[in-house]
Protein backbone atom coordinates (compact mmCIF):
# COMPACT_ATOMS: atom_id res chain seq x y z
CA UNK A 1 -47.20 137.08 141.28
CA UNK A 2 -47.64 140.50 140.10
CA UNK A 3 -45.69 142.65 137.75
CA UNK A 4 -46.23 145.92 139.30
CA UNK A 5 -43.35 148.46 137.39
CA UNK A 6 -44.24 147.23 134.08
CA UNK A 7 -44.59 145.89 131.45
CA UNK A 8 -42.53 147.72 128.94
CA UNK A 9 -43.26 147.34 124.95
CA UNK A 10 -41.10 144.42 124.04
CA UNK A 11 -39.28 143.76 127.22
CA UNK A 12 -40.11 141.35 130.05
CA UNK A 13 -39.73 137.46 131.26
CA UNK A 14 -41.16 134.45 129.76
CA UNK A 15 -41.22 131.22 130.41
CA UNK A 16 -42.76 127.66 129.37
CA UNK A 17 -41.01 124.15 128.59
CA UNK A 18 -40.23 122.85 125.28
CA UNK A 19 -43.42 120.65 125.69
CA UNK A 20 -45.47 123.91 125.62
CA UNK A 21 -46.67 123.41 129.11
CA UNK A 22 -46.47 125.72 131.90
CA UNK A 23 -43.89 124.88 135.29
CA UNK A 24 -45.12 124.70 138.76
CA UNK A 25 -45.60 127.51 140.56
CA UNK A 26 -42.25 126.97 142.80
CA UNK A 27 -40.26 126.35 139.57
CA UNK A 28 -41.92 129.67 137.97
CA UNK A 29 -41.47 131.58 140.88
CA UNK A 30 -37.78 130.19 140.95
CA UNK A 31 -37.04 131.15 137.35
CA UNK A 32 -38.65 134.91 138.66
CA UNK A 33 -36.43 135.15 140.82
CA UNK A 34 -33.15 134.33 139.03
CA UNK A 35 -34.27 136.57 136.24
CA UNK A 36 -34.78 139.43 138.94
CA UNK A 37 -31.43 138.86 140.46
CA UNK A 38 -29.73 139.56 136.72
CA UNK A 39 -31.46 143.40 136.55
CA UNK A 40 -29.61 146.31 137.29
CA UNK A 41 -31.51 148.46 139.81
CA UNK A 42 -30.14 151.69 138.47
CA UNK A 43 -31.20 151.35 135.11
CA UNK A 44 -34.04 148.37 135.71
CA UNK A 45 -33.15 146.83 132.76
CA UNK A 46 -30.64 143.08 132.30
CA UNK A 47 -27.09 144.32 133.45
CA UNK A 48 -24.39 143.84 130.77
């Protein structure tokens, strides 16, 4: 994966389990795209 529009200071997606670990790359590309699906296109940022 690459984050091509960004990053902007303070403002992005994360992810690792409670263990500290890292998911597999189907679960991490998964969780990208749910997180994608919640921006607003207009504005780029989270929709409210």
């Amino acid at each position: 994966m690459t984050w091509v529009s960004g990053p902007s200071a303070g403002y992005g997606f994360t992810t690792r389990r409670s263990d500290q670990q890292w998911e597999s790359h189907g679960e991490l590309e998964k969780a990208v795209r749910s997180f994608l699906a919640e921006i607003d296109p207009t504005t780029g940022y989270l929709s409210d």
